[in-house]
Protein backbone atom coordinates (compact mmCIF):
# COMPACT_ATOMS: atom_id res chain seq x y z
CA UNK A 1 0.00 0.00 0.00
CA UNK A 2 2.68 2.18 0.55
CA UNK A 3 4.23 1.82 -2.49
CA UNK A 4 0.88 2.40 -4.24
CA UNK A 5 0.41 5.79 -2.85
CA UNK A 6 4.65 6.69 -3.45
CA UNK A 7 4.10 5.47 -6.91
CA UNK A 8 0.67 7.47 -7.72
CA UNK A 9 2.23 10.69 -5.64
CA UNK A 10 5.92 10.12 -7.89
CA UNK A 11 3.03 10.02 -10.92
CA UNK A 12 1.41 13.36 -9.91
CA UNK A 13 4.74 15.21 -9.33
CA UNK A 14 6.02 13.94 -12.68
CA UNK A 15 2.86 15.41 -14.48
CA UNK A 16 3.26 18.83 -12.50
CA UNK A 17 6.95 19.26 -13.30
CA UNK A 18 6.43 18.66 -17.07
CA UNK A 19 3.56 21.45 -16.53
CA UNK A 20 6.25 23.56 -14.96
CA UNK A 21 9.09 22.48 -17.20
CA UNK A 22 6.92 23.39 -20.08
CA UNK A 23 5.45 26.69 -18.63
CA UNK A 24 8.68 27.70 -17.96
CA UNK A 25 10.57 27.49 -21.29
CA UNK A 26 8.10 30.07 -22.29
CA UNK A 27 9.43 33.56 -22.72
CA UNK A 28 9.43 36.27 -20.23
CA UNK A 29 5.67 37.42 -19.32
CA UNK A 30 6.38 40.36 -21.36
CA UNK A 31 7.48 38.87 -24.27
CA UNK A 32 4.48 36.82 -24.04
CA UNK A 33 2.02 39.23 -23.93
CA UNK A 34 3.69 40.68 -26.92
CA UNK A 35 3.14 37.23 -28.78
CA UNK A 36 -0.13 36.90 -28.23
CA UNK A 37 -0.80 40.35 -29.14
CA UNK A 38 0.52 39.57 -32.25
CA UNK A 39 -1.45 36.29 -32.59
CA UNK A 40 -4.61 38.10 -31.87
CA UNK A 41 -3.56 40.64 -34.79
CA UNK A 42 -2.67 37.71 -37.24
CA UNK A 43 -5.82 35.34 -36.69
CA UNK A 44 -8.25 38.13 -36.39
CA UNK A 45 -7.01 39.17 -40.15
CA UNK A 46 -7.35 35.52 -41.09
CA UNK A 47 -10.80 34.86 -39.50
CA UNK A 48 -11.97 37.74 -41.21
CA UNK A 49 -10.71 36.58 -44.50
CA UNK A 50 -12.53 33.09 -44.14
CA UNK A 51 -15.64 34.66 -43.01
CA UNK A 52 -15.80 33.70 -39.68
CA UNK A 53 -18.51 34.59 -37.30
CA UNK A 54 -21.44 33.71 -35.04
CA UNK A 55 -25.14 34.65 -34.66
CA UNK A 56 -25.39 36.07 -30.60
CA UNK A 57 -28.14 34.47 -29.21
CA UNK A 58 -31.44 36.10 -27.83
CA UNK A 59 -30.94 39.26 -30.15
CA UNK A 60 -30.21 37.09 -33.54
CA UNK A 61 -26.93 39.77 -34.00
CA UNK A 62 -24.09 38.46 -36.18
CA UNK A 63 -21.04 38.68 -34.61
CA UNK A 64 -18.27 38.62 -36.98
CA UNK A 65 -14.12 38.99 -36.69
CA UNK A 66 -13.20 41.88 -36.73
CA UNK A 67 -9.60 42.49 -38.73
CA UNK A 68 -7.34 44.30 -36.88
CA UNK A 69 -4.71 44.59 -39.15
CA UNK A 70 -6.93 47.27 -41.74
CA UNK A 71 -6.85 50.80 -41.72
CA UNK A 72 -9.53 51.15 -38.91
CA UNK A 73 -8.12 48.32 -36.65
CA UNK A 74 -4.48 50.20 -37.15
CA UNK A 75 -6.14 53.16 -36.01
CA UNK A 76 -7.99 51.81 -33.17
CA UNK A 77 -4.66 50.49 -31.62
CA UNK A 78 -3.06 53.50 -31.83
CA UNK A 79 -4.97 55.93 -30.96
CA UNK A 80 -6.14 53.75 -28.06
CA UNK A 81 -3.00 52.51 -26.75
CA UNK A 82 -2.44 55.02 -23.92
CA UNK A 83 -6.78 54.27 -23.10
CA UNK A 84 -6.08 50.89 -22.61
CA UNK A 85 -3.44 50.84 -20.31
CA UNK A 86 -4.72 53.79 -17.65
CA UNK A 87 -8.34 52.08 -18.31
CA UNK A 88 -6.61 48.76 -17.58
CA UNK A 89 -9.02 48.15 -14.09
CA UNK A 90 -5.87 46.00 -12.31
CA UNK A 91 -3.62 49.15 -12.46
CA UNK A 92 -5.79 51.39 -10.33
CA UNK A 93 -6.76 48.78 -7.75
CA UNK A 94 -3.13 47.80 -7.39
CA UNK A 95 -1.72 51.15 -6.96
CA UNK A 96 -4.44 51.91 -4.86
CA UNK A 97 -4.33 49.36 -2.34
CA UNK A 98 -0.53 49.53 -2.53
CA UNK A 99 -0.11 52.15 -0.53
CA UNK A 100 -2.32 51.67 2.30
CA UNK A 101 -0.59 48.36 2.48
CA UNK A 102 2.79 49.18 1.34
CA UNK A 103 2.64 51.50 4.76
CA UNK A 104 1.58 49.12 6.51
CA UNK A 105 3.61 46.49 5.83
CA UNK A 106 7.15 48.81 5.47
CA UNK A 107 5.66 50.34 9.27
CA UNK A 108 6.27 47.09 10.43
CA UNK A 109 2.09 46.68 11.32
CA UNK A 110 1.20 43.45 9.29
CA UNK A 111 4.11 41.45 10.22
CA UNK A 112 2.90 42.24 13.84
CA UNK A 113 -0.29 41.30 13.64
CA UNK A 114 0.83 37.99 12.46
CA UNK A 115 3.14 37.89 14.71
CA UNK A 116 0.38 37.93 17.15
CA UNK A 117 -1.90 36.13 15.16
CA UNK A 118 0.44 33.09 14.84
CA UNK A 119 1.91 33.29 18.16
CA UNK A 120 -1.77 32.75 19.47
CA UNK A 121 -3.53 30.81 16.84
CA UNK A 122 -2.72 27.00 16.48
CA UNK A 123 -0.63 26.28 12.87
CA UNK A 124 -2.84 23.48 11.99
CA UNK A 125 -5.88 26.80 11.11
CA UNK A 126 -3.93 28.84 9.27
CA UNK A 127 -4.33 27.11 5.89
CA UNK A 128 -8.08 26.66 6.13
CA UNK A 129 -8.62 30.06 7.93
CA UNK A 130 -6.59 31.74 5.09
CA UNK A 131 -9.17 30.25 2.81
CA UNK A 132 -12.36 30.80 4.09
CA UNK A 133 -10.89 34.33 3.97
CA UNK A 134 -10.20 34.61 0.20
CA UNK A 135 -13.73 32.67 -0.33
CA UNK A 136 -15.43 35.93 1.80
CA UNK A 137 -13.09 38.18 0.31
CA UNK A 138 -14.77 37.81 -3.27
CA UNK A 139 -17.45 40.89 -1.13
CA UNK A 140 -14.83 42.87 -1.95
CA UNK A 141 -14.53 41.83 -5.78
CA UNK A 142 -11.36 42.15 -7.39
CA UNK A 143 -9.86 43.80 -4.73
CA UNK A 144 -9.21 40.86 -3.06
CA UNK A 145 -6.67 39.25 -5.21
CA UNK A 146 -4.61 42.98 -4.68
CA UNK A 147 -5.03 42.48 -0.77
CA UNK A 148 -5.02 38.82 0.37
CA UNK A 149 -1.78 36.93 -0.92
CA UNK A 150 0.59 39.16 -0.11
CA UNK A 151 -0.50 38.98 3.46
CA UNK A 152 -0.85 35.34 3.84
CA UNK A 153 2.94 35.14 2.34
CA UNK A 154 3.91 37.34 5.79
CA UNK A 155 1.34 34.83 7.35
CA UNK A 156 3.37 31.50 5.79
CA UNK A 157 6.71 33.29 6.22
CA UNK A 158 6.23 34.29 9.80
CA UNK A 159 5.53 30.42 10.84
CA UNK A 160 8.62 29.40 8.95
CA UNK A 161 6.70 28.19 5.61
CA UNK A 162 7.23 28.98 2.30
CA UNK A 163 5.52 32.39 1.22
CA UNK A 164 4.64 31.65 -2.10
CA UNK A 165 2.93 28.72 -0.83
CA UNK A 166 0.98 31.03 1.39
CA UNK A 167 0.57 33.47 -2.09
CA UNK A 168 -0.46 30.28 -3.71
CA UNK A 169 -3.06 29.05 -2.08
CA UNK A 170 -4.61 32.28 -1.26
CA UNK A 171 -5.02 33.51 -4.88
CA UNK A 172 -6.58 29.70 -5.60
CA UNK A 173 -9.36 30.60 -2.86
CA UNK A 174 -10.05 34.16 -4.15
CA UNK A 175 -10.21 32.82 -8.16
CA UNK A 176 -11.16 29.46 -7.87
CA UNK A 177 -13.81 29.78 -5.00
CA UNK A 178 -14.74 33.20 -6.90
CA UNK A 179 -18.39 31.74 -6.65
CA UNK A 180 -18.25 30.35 -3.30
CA UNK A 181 -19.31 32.76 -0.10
CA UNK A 182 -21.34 32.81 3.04
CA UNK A 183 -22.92 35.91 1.99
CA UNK A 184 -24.63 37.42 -0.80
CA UNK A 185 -22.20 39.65 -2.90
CA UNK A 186 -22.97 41.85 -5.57
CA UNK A 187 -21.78 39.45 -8.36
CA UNK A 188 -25.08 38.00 -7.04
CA UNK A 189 -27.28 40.71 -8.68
CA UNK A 190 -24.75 41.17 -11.17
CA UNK A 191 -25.76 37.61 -13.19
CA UNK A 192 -29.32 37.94 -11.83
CA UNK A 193 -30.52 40.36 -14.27
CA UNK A 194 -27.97 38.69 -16.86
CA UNK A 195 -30.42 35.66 -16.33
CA UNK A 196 -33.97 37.48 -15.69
CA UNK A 197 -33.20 38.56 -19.40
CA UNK A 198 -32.75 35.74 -20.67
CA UNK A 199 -35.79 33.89 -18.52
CA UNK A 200 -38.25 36.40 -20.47
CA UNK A 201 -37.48 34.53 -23.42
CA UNK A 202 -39.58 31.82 -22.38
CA UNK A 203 -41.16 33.56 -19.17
CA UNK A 204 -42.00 37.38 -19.90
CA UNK A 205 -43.31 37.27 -16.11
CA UNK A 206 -40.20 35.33 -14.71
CA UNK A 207 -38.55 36.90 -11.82
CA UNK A 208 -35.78 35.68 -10.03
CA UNK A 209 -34.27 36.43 -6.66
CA UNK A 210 -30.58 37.58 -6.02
CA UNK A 211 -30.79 34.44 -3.29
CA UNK A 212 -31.48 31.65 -5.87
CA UNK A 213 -28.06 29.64 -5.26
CA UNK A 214 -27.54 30.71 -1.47
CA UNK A 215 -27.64 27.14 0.05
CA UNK A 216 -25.62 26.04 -2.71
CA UNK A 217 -22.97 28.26 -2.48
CA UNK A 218 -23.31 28.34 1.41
CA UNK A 219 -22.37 24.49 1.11
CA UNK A 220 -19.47 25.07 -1.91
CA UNK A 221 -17.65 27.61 0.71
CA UNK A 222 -17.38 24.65 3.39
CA UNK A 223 -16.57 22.00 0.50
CA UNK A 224 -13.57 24.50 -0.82
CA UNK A 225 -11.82 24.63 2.34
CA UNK A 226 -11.45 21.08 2.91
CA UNK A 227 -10.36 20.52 -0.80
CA UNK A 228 -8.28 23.19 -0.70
CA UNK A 229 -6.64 22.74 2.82
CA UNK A 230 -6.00 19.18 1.60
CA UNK A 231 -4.44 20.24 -1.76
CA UNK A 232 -2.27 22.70 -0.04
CA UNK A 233 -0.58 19.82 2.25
CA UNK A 234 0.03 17.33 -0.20
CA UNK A 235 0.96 19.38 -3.46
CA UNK A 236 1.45 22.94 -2.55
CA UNK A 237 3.92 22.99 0.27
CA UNK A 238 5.57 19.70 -0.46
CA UNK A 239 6.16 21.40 -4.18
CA UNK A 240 7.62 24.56 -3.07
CA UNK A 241 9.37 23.08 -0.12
CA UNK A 242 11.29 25.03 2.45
CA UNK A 243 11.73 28.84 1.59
CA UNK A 244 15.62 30.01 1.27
CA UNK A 245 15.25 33.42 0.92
CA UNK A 246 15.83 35.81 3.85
CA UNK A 247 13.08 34.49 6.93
CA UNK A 248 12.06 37.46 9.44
CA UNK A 249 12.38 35.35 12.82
CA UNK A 250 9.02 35.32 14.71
CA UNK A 251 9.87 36.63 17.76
CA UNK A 252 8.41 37.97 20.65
CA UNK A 253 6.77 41.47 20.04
CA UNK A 254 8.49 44.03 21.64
CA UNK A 255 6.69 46.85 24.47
CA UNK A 256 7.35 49.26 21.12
CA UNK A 257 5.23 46.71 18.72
CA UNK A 258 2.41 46.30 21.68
CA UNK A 259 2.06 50.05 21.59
CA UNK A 260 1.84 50.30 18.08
CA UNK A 261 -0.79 47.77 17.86
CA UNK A 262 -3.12 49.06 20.79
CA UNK A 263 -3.09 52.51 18.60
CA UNK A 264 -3.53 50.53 15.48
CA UNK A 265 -6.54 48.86 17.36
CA UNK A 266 -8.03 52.02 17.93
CA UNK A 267 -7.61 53.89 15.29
CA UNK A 268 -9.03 50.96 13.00
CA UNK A 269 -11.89 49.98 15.41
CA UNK A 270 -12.77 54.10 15.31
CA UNK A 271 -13.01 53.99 11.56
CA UNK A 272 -14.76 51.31 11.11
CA UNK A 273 -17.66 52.47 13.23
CA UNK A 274 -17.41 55.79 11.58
CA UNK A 275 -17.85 53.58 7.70
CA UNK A 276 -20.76 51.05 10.13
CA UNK A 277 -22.06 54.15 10.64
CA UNK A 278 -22.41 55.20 6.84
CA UNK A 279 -23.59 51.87 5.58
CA UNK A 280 -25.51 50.24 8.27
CA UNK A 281 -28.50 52.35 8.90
CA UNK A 282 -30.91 52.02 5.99
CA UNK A 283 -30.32 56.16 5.24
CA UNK A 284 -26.83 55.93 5.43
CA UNK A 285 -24.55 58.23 3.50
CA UNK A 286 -22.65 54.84 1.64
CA UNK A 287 -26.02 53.37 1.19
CA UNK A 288 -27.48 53.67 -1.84
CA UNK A 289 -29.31 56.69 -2.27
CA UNK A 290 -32.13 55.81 -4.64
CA UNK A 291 -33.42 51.82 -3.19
CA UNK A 292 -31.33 52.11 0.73
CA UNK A 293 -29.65 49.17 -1.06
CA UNK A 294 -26.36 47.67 0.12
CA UNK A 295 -25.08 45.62 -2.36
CA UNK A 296 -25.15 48.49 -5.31
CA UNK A 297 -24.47 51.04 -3.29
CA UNK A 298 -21.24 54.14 -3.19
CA UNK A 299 -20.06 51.56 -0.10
CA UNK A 300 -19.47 48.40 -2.79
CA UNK A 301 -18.67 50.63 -5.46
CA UNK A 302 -15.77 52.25 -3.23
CA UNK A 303 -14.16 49.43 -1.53
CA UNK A 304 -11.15 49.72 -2.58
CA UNK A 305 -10.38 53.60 -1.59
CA UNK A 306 -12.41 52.16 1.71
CA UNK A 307 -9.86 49.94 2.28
CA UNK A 308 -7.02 52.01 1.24
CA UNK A 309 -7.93 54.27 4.50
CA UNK A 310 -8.57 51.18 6.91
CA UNK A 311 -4.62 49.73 6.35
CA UNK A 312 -3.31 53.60 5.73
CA UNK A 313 -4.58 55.01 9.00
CA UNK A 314 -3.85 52.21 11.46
CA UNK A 315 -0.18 51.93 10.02
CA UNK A 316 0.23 55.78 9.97
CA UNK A 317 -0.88 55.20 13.92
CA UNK A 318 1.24 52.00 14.86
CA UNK A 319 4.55 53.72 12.60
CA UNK A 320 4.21 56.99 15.22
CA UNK A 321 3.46 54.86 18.36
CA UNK A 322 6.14 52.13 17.71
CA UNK A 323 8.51 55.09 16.29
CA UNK A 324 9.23 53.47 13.25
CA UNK A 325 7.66 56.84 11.14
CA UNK A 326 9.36 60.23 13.06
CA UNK A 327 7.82 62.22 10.24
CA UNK A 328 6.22 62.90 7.19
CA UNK A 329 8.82 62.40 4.97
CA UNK A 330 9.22 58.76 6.89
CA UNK A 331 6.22 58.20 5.63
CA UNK A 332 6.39 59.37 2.03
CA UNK A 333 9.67 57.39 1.90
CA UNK A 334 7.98 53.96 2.58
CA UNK A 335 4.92 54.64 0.34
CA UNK A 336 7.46 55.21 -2.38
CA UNK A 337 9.53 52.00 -1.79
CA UNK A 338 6.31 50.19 -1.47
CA UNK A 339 5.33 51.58 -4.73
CA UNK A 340 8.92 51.06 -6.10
CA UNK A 341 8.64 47.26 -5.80
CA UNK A 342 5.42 46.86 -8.21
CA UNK A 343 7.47 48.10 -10.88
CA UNK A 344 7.38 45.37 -12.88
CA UNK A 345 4.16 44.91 -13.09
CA UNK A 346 3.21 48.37 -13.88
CA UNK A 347 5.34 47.71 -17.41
CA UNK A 348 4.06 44.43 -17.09
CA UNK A 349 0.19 45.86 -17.14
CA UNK A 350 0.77 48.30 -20.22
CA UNK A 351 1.17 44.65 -22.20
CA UNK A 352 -1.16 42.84 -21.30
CA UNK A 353 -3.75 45.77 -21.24
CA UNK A 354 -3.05 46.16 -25.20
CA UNK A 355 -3.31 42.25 -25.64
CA UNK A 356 -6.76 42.11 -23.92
CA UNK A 357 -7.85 45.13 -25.35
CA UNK A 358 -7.05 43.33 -29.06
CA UNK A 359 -8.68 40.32 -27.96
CA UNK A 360 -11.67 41.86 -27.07
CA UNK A 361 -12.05 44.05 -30.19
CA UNK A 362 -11.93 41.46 -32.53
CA UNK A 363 -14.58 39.42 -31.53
CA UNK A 364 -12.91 35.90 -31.41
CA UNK A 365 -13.37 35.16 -27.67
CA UNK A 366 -17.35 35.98 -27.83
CA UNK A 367 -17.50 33.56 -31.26
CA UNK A 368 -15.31 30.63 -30.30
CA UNK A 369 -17.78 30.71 -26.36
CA UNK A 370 -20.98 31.00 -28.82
CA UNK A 371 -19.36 27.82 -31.33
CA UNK A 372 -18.89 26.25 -28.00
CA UNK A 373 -22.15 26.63 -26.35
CA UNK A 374 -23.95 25.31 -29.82
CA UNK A 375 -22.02 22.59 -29.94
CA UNK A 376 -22.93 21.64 -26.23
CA UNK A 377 -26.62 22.03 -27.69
CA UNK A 378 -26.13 19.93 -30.55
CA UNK A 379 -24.75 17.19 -28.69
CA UNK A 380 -28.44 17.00 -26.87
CA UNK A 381 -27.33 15.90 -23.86
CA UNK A 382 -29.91 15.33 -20.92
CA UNK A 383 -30.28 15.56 -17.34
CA UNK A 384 -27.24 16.11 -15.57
CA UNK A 385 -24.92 14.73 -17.77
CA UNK A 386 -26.31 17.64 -20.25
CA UNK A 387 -25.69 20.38 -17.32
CA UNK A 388 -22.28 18.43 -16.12
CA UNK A 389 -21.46 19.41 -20.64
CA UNK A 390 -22.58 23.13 -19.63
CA UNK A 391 -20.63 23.30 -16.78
CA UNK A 392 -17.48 22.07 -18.61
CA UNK A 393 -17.58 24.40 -21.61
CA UNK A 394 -18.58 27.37 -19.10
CA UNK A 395 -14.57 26.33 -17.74
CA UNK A 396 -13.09 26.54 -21.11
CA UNK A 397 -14.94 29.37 -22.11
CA UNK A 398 -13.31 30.67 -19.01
CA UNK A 399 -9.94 30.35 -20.25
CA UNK A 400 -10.54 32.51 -23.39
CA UNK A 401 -12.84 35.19 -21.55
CA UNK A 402 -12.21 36.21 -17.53
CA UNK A 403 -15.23 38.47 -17.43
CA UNK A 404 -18.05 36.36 -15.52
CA UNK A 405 -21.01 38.80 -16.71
CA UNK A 406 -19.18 39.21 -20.28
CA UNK A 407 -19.21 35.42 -20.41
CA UNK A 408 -22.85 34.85 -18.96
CA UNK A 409 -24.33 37.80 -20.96
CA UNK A 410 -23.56 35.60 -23.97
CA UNK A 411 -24.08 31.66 -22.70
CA UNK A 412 -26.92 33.15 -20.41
CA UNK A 413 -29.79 33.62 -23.94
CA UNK A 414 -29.23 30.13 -25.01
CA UNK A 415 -29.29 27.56 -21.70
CA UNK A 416 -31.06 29.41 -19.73
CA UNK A 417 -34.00 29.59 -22.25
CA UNK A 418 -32.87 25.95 -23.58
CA UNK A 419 -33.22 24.46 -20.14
CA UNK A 420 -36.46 26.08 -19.30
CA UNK A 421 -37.87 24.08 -21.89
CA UNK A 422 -36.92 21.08 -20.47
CA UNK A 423 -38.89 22.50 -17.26
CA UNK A 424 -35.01 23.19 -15.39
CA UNK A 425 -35.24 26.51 -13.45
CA UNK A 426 -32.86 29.39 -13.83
CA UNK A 427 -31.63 29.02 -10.69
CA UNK A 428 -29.85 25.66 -11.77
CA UNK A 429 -28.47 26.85 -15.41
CA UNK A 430 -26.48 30.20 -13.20
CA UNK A 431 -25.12 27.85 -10.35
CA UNK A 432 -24.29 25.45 -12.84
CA UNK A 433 -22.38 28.50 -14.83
CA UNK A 434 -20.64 29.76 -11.20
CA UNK A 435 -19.34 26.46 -10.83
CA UNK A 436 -17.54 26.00 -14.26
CA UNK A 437 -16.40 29.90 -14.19
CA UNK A 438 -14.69 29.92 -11.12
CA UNK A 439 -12.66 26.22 -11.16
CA UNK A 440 -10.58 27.13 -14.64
CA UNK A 441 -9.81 31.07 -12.84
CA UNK A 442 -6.48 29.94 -11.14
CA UNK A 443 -4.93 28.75 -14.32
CA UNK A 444 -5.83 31.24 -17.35
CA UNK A 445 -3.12 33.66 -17.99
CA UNK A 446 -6.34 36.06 -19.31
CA UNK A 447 -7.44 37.23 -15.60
CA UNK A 448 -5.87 40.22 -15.44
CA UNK A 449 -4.63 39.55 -12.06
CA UNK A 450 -2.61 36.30 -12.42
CA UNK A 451 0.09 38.83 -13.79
CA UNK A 452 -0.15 40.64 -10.49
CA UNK A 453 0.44 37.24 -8.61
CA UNK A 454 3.70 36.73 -10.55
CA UNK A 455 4.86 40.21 -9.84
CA UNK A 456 4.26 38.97 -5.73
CA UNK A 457 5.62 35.87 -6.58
CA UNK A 458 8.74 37.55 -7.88
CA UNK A 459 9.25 39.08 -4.03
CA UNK A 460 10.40 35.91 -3.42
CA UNK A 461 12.14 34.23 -6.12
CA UNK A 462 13.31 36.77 -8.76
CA UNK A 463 13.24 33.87 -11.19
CA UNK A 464 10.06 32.25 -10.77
CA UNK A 465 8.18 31.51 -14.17
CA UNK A 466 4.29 31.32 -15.18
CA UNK A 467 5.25 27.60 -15.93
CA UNK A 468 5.84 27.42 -11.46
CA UNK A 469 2.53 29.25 -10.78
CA UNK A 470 0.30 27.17 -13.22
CA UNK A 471 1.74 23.85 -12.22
CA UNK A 472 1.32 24.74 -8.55
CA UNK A 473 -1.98 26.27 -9.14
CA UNK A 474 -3.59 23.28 -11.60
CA UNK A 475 -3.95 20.26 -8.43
CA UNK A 476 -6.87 23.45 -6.81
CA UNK A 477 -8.53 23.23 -10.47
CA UNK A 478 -8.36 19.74 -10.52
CA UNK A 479 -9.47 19.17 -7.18
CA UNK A 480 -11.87 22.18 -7.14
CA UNK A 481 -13.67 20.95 -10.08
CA UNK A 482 -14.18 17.08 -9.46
CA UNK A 483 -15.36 18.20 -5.59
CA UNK A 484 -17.69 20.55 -6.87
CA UNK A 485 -19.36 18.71 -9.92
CA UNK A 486 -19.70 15.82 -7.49
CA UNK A 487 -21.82 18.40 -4.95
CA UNK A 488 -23.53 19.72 -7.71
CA UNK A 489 -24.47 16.12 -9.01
CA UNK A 490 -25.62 15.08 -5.49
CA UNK A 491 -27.58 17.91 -4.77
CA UNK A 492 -29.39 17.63 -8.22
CA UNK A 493 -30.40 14.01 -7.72
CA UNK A 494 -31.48 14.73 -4.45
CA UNK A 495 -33.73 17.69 -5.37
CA UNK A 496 -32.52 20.11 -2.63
CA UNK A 497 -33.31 23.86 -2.77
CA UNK A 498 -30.58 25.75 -4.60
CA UNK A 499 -31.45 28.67 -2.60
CA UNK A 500 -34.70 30.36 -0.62
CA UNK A 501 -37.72 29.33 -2.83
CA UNK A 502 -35.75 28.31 -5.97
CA UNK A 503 -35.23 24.32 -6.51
CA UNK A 504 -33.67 22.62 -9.87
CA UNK A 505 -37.58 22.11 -11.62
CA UNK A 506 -39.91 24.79 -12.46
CA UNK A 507 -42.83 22.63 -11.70
């Protein structure tokens, strides 16, 4: 038996290191973004030349390729160029949060409180806890794959574990569990009217409820941190093994650092009940203005600045009590070399901002998911193994197009509608959608923000490759997907509720 399990585990490593081997022989991230730029420009000309397109479904609009390589597509990429890259919606959000955390983290507050956190917290939590916080996280949409790995690489390094283990598994929570939550988020209403729209094709009087997969996802949240706690142990850590890079030695805090954090405390506890006070009461001033809404409202829409404030103030306040900031210009100084360090990614961004730009102007990605969704169709599956087809071309789709409600607004007209006919509500159709968009998110290079993992990644090793971070990141999509197709399978042949009042059957 034990040779079984060394023989499937030498197996699994040998598949992962000819990922990595292979990932890793491709050029610089840079270079290519660059490549497939050029791709893009190349087979958009040629699809145009053959013809190519699709017919979008619920509004009967052709969709063809669109050549980027004529006079108008020459023109578009130049006189967009400098659009693209300040419109690019990573680049803000990094630069953003970066220096509300920079400060914090170059004031010495983060690695105290997890100092403190670790020093009081059994190891054996840290991996799951660390999870169930990037699966919550997703409230505060894309801002928490800026936020959340770099912190849980202080967490891993402060314990003695390899960071990028720690960045690892973190940015598999937040993109592979982007679904997953305890709580209703506003990606929620985002797909709900996305598939109210394309209800009325069969239902004009169909309305649907921003709850409809709550138990569902309730469950997926609790499902995801077992799967991915248990990845993390056997492929994750073992992969990376130990870190031998410089370790910050977790030692006791100092009276200096216990200052620091009492006045952090306070200062954080203070604005938060000044921001409770703005969202919670139904008039609040974050609220939103015209329903009293939470979800849609200025508060949602400006998390990230909101955050910004809640590291920036408690670090400006540990930095003066622990004397680590003695004046302004200490504090300038650290925002700058916070800043300094996401250099590369900054060029890094102006790349890949033109590539997705070109990808999205010529039309291929919306074609090739419409080709795919009416081949799915054709194939006239049934039952579950006709919804277990959906879910699996949702994850390719995925890999072509990182949008959710881009992706949805276009797969959303024909299942939704196709499904209803077979008496399926649209409650099952979306949750069947969340499931294949999230589980393909850790590996495709086209979410914007797997470029901003490698520039964290590159913290630690200066040589670390997209082959590394794909091959460490595909066991979660594995593992992710066959856990969650196997809930979703069990829950459909047992019938249960997908979420307050909505069930898989119409009737």
């Amino acid at each position: 038996m034990q040779h079984e399990k060394t023989q499937k585990k030498s197996f699994v490593n040998k598949m992962l290191d000819i990922i990595e081997r292979t990932g890793n022989k491709l050029p610089d991230p840079i270079t290519l973004f660059v490549i497939m730029a050029l791709l893009v420009l190349v087979f958009s000309w040629v699809l145009d030349a053959m013809g190519v397109s699709a017919v979008k479904p619920g509004t009967n609009e052709t969709i063809e390729v669109v050549n980027l390589l004529s006079r108008e597509g020459l023109i578009l990429i130049v006189t967009q160029m400098q659009s693209n890259f300040t419109g690019f919606p990573p680049l803000g959000l990094v630069i953003v949060s970066m220096i509300g955390i920079g400060l914090a983290e170059q004031t010495g507050l983060i690695s105290a409180i997890m100092k403190k956190t670790v020093m009081s917290a059994p190891q054996k939590l840290i991996v799951p806890v660390i999870i169930l916080t990037g699966l919550v996280g997703n409230l505060a949409a894309d801002a928490a794959f800026i936020i959340l790995p770099p912190v849980a690489a202080l967490i891993f390094m402060s314990v003695g574990r390899n960071p990028l283990a720690g960045l690892i598994v973190t940015y598999a929570a937040v993109a592979g569990g982007f679904s997953a939550n305890l709580l209703i988020s506003s990606l929620d209403v985002l797909l709900l009217g996305i598939t109210e729209s394309a209800a009325h094709i069969v239902d004009p009087d169909y309305t649907g409820r921003a709850t409809m997969n709550y138990y569902f996802l309730i469950a997926s949240t609790f499902l995801l941190i077992f799967i991915g706690t248990w990845v993390t142990k056997k492929f994750t850590e073992p992969r990376f093994g130990d870190y031998k890079g410089e370790i910050s030695v977790l030692e006791p805090l100092t009276p200096l650092e216990m200052r620091g954090l009492r006045w952090a405390a306070i200062v954080a506890i203070i604005y938060s009940a000044i921001i409770a006070y703005t969202v919670i009461p139904s008039n609040g001033l974050l609220r939103d203005p015209e329903t009293g809404g939470f979800l849609n409202s200025p508060f949602m829409t400006g998390i990230v600045p909101i955050m910004l404030f809640f590291f920036l103030l408690p670090a400006l306040a540990y930095g003066i009590a622990a004397k680590e900031v003695k004046s302004d210009k200490d504090v300038a100084e650290k925002i700058f070399k916070s800043i300094a360090d996401m250099s590369s990614f900054i060029v890094l961004a102006f790349v890949a901002s033109q590539m997705i730009a070109y990808f999205n102007w010529s039309n291929i990605g919306s074609i090739v998911a419409i080709k795919g969704a009416e081949f799915l169709q054709a194939l006239n599956f049934t039952g579950l193994p006709m919804i277990i087809g959906f879910v699996i071309i949702c994850a390719f789709v995925n890999l072509l197009i990182a949008s959710a409600s881009a992706k949805w607004a276009l797969l959303a007209p024909i299942f939704v509608p196709m499904f209803m006919y077979l008496d399926y509500s649209p409650a099952v159709t979306q949750v069947a959608y969340r499931v294949g968009d999230s589980i393909t998110n850790p590996i495709t290079p086209m979410l914007a923000y797997f470029a901003i993992l490698l520039a964290f990644a590159r913290r630690y090793d200066k040589n670390i490759g997209i082959g590394t971070l794909i091959s460490a990141l595909f066991p979660y999509t594995i593992f992710f997907a066959i856990g969650w197709i196997i809930l979703f399978a069990i829950w459909f042949l047992l019938g249960l509720p997908l979420g307050p009042g909505d069930y898989i059957y119409l009737h």
